[in-house]
Protein backbone atom coordinates (compact mmCIF):
# COMPACT_ATOMS: atom_id res chain seq x y z
CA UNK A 1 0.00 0.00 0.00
CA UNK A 2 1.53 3.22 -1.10
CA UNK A 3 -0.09 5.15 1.74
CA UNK A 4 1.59 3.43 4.81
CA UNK A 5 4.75 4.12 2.81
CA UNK A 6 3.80 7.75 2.57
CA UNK A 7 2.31 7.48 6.12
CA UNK A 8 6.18 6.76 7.62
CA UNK A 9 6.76 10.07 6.61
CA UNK A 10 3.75 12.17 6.41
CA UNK A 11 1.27 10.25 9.16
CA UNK A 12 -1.65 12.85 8.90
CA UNK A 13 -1.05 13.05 4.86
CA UNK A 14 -0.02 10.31 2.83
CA UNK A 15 -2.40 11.13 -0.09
CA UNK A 16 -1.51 14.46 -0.24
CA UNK A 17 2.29 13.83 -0.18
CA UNK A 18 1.22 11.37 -3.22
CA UNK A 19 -1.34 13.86 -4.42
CA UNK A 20 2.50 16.51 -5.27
CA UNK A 21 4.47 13.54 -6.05
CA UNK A 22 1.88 12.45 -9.30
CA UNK A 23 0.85 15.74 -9.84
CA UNK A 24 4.81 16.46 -10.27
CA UNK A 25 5.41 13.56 -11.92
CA UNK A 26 8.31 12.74 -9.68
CA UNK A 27 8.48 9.57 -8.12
CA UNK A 28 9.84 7.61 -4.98
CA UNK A 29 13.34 6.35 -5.37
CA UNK A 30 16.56 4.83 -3.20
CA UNK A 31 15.85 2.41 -0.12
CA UNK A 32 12.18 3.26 0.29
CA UNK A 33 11.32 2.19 -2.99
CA UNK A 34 13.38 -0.90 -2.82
CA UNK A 35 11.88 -1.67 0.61
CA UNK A 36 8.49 -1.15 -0.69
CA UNK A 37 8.61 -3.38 -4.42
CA UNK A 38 10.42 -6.21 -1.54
CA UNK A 39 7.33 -5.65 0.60
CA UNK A 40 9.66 -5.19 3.59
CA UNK A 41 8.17 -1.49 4.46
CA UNK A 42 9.21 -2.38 8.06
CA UNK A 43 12.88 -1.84 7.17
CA UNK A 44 11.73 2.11 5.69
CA UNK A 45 14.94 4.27 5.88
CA UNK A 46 15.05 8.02 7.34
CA UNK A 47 14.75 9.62 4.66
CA UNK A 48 12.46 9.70 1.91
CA UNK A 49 14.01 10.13 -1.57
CA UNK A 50 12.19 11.81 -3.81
CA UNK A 51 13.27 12.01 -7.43
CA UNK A 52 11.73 15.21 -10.00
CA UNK A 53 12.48 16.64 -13.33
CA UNK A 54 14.72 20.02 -13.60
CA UNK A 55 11.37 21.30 -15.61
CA UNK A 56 9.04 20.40 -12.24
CA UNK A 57 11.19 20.74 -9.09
CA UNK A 58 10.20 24.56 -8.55
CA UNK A 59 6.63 23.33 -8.11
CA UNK A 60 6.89 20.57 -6.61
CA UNK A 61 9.39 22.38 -3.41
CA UNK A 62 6.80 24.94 -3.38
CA UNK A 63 4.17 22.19 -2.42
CA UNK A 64 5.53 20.76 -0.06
CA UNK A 65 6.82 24.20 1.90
CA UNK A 66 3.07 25.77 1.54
CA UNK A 67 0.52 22.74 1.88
CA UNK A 68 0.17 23.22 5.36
CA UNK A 69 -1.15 19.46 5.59
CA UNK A 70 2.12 18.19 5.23
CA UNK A 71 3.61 20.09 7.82
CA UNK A 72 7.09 20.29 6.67
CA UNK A 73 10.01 22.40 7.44
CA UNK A 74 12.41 23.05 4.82
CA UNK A 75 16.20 22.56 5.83
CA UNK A 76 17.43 23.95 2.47
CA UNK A 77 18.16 27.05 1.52
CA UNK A 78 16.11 28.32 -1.24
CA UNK A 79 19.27 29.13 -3.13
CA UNK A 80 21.36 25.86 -2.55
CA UNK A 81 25.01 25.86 -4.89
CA UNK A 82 24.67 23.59 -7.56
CA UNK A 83 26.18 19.99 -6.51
CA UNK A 84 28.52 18.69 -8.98
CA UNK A 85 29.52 14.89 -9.61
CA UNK A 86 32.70 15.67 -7.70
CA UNK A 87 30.90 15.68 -4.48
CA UNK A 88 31.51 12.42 -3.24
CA UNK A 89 28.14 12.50 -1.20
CA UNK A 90 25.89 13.55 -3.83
CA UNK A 91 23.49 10.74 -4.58
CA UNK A 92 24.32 10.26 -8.10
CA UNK A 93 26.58 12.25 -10.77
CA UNK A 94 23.15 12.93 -12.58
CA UNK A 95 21.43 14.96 -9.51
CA UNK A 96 21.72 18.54 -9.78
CA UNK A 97 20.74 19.90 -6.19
CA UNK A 98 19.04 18.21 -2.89
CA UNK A 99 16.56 19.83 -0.83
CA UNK A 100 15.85 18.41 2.60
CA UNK A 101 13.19 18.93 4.44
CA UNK A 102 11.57 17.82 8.20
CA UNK A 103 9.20 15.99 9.08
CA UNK A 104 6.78 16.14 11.90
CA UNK A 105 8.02 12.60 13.14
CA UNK A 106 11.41 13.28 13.44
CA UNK A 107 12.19 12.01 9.64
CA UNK A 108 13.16 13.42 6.59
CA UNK A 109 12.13 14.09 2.60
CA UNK A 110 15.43 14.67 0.48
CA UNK A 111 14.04 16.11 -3.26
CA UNK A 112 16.49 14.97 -5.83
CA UNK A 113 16.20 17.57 -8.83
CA UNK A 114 18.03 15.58 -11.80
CA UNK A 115 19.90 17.87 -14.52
CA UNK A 116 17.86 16.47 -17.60
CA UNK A 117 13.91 16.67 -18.81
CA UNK A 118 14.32 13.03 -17.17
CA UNK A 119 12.77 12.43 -13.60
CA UNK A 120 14.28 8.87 -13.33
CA UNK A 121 18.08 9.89 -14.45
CA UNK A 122 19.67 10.33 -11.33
CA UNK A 123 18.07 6.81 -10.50
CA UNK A 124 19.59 4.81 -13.50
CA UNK A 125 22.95 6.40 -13.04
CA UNK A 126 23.55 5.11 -9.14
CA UNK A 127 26.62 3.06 -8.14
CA UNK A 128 24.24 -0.08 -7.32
CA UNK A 129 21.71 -1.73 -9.43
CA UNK A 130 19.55 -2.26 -6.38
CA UNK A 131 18.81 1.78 -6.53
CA UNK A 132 17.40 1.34 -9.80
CA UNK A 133 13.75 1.00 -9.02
CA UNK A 134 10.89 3.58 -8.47
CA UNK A 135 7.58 4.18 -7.41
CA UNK A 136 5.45 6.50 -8.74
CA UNK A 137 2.09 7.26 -8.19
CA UNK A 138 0.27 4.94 -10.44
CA UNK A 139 3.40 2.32 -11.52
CA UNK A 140 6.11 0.27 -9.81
CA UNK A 141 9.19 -0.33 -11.66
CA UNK A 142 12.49 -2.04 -11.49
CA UNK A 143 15.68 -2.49 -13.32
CA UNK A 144 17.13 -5.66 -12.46
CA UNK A 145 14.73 -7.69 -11.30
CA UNK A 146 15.97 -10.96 -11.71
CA UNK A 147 18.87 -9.63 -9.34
CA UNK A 148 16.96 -7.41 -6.75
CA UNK A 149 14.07 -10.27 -6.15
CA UNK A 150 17.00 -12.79 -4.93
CA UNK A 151 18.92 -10.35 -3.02
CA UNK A 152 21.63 -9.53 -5.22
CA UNK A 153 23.54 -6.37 -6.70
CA UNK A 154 25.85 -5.41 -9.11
CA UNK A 155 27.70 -2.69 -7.42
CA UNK A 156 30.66 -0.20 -8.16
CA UNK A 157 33.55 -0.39 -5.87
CA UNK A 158 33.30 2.21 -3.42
CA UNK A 159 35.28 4.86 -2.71
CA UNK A 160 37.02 5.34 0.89
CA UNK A 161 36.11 8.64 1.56
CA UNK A 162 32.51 8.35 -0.16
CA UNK A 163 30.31 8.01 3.38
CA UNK A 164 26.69 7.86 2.49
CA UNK A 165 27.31 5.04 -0.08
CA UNK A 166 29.21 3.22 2.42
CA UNK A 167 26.26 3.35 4.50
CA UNK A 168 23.64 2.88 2.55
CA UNK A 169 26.06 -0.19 1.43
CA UNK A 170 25.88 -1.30 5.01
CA UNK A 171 21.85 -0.77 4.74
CA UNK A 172 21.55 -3.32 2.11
CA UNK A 173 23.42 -5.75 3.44
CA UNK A 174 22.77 -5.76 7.31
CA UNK A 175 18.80 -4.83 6.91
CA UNK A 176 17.93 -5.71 3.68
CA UNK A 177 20.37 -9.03 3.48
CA UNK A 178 21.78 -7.91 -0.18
CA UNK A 179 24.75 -9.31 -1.46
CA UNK A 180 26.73 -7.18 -4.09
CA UNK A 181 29.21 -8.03 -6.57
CA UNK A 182 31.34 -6.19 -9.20
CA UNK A 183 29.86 -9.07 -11.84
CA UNK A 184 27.29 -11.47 -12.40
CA UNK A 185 30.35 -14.12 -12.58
CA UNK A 186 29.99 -14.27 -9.28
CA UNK A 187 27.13 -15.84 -8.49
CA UNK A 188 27.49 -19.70 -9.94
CA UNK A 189 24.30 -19.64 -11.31
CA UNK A 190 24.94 -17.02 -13.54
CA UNK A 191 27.53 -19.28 -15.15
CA UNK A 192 27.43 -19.32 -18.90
CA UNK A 193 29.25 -21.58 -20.63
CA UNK A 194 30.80 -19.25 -23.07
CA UNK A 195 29.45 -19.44 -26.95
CA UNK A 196 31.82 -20.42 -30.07
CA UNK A 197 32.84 -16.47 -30.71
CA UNK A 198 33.74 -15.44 -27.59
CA UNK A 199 36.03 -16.42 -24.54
CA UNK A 200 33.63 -14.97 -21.42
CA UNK A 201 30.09 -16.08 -20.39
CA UNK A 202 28.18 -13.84 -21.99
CA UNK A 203 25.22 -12.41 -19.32
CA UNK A 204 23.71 -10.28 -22.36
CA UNK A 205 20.40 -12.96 -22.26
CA UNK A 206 19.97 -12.74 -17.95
CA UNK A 207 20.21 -8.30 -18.80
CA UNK A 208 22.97 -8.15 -16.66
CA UNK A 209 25.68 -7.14 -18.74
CA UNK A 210 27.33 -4.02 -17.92
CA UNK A 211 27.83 -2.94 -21.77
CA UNK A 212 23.99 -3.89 -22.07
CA UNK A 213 21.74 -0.39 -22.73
CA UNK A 214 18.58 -0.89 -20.46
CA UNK A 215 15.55 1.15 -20.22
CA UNK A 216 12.05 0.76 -18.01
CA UNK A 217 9.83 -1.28 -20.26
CA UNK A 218 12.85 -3.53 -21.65
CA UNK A 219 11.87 -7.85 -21.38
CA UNK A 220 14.74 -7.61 -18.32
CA UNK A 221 12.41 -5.13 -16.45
CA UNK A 222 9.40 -4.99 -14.29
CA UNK A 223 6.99 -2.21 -14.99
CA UNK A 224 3.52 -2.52 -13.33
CA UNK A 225 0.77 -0.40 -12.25
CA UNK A 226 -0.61 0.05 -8.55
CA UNK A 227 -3.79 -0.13 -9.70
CA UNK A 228 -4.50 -1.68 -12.90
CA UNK A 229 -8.40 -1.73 -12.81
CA UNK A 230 -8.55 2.19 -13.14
CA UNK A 231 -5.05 2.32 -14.79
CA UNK A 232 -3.52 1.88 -18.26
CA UNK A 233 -0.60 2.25 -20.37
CA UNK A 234 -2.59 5.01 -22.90
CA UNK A 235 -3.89 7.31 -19.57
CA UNK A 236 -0.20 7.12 -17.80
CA UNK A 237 1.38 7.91 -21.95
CA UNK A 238 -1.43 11.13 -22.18
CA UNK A 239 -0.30 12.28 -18.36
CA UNK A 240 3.35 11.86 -19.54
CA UNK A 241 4.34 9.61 -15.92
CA UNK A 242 7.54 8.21 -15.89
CA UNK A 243 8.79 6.53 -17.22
CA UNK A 244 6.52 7.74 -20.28
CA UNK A 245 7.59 11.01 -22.31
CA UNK A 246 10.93 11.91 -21.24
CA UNK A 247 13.07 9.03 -19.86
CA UNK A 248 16.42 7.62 -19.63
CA UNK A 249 18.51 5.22 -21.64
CA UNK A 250 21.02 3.62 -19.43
CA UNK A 251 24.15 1.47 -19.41
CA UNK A 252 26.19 0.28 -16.02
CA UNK A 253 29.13 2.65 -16.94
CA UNK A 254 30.67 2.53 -13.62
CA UNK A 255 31.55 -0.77 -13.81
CA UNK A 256 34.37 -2.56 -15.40
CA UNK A 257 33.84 -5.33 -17.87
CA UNK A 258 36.11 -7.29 -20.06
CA UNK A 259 33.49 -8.51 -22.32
CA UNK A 260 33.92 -9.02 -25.90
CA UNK A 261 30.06 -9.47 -26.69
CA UNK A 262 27.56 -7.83 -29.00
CA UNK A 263 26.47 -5.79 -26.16
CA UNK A 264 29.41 -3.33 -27.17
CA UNK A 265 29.56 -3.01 -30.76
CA UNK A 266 26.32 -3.33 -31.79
CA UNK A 267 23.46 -2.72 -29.11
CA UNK A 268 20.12 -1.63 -30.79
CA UNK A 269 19.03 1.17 -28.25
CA UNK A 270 22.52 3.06 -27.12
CA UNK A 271 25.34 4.04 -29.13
CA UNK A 272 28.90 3.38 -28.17
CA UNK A 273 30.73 5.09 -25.51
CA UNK A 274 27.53 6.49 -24.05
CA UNK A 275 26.57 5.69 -20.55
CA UNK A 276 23.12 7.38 -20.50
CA UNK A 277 21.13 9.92 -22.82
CA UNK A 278 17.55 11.10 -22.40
CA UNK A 279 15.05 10.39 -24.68
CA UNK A 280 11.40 10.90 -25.73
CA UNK A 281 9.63 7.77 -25.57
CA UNK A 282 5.75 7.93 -26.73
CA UNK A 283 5.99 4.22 -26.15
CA UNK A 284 7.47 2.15 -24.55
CA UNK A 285 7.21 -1.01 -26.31
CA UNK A 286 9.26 0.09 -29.42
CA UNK A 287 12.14 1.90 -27.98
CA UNK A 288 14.81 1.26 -30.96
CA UNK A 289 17.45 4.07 -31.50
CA UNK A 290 15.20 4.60 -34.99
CA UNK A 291 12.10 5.39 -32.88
CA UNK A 292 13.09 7.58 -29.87
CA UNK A 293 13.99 11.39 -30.14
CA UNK A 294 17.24 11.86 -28.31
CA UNK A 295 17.81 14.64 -26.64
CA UNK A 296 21.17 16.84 -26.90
């Protein structure tokens, strides 16, 4: 139930902190959205991480400072300097600025405003594929499902001196029982034996390759609706909810891979070199580099 995850937060107004979110069309991202898709909403972090466009943050920090039902303070100034990439505590290279604000309970709401047109950006671009999930206010959605459903993560190495991705490296593991690895080798069952044209198992077919471009609608995704009596694909395309209209292309950059696959050379969806790029997608279903408008 979206509202008791709300209700951690905002216990007197979980629809209206929903009511901003969709009406925003930002969504819910890091731990709390993995803790709610695992059904575990007992193990809810501190903070709620909120993830919006650069086109609808304005609105959507206004909200939640004036809707006195909320009842939040604001902890940020209203003229924050821009966090760059070589912040080592910024949640991802692809967030522009964080706003934190208080809640009544003694928790927090961090807003994530990414740099593109894209709401879910700074989500595909985190250090851990068990970040990549959302919740919005009409769909769930996860990257790597076939990974995040058994308790497993491919992860970056981490940085000494990078602190909140240590802990929330710590969170996964000691609440949430995650195990991370650098690559999918790892786990025996991931095993390939390798084809007749190249020398490594080849994890293109489990979409866990790090070369492999990935979007939110992809066979090696989940995308679902909250309620799918009195929602559809066509009303969530018209509203222009992520991760409809603008939305991200992705590949795991950050990680190293000495695969010699077709993932490289010639992936359908994302050209070489590139680790991300937004895009317009009016649908999902048929998101080939020939029928998306990319964005500079």
């Amino acid at each position: 139930d979206k509202r008791r995850l709300a209700r951690h937060y905002v216990a007197h107004a979980p629809l209206t902190l929903w009511h901003w979110i969709g009406t925003c069309r930002a969504v819910v991202g890091g731990a709390a959205a993995l803790c709610f898709i695992l059904r575990q909403q007992s193990d809810l972090p501190h903070t709620l991480d909120i993830y919006v466009s650069s086109a609808e943050t304005e609105k959507l920090l206004c909200a939640l400072e004036d809707d006195t039902n909320l009842q939040l303070l604001r902890l940020t100034p209203r003229t924050p300097s821009r966090q760059t990439a070589s912040n080592p505590n910024t949640p991802t290279s692809r967030t522009a600025r964080t706003t934190l604000f208080s809640c009544l309970g003694g928790r927090s709401i961090a807003v994530h405003t990414s740099v593109s047109l894209s709401t879910i950006d700074p989500i595909v671009s985190t250090w851990t594929t068990a970040l990549i999930n959302y919740v919005g206010q009409d769909t769930i959605a996860c990257g790597y499902p076939s990974l995040t459903f058994n308790r497993r993560a491919l992860a970056a190495p981490l940085a000494p001196y990078s602190t909140q991705r240590r802990s929330i490296a710590h969170y996964l593991k000691a609440s949430l029982h995650f195990v991370s690895n650098a690559n999918a080798a790892a786990w025996p069952d991931y095993g390939v034996p390798p084809n007749t044209d190249h020398y490594l198992p080849c994890f293109r077919h489990w979409y866990a390759c790090p070369l492999q471009s990935r979007f939110f609608g992809d066979p090696g995704s989940l995308l679902t609706f909250l309620d799918p009596l009195n929602t559809n694909e066509v009303m969530l395309r018209r509203g222009r909810e992520p991760p409809y209209g603008m939305s991200t292309v992705w590949r795991m950059g950050a990680h190293s891979s000495t695969c010699d696959g077709p993932c490289l050379m010639y992936d359908s969806v994302l050209p070489r070199h590139e680790t991300s790029c937004s895009i317009l997608v009016p649908h999902i279903t048929s998101c080939k580099r020939e029928n998306y408008v990319q964005l500079p």
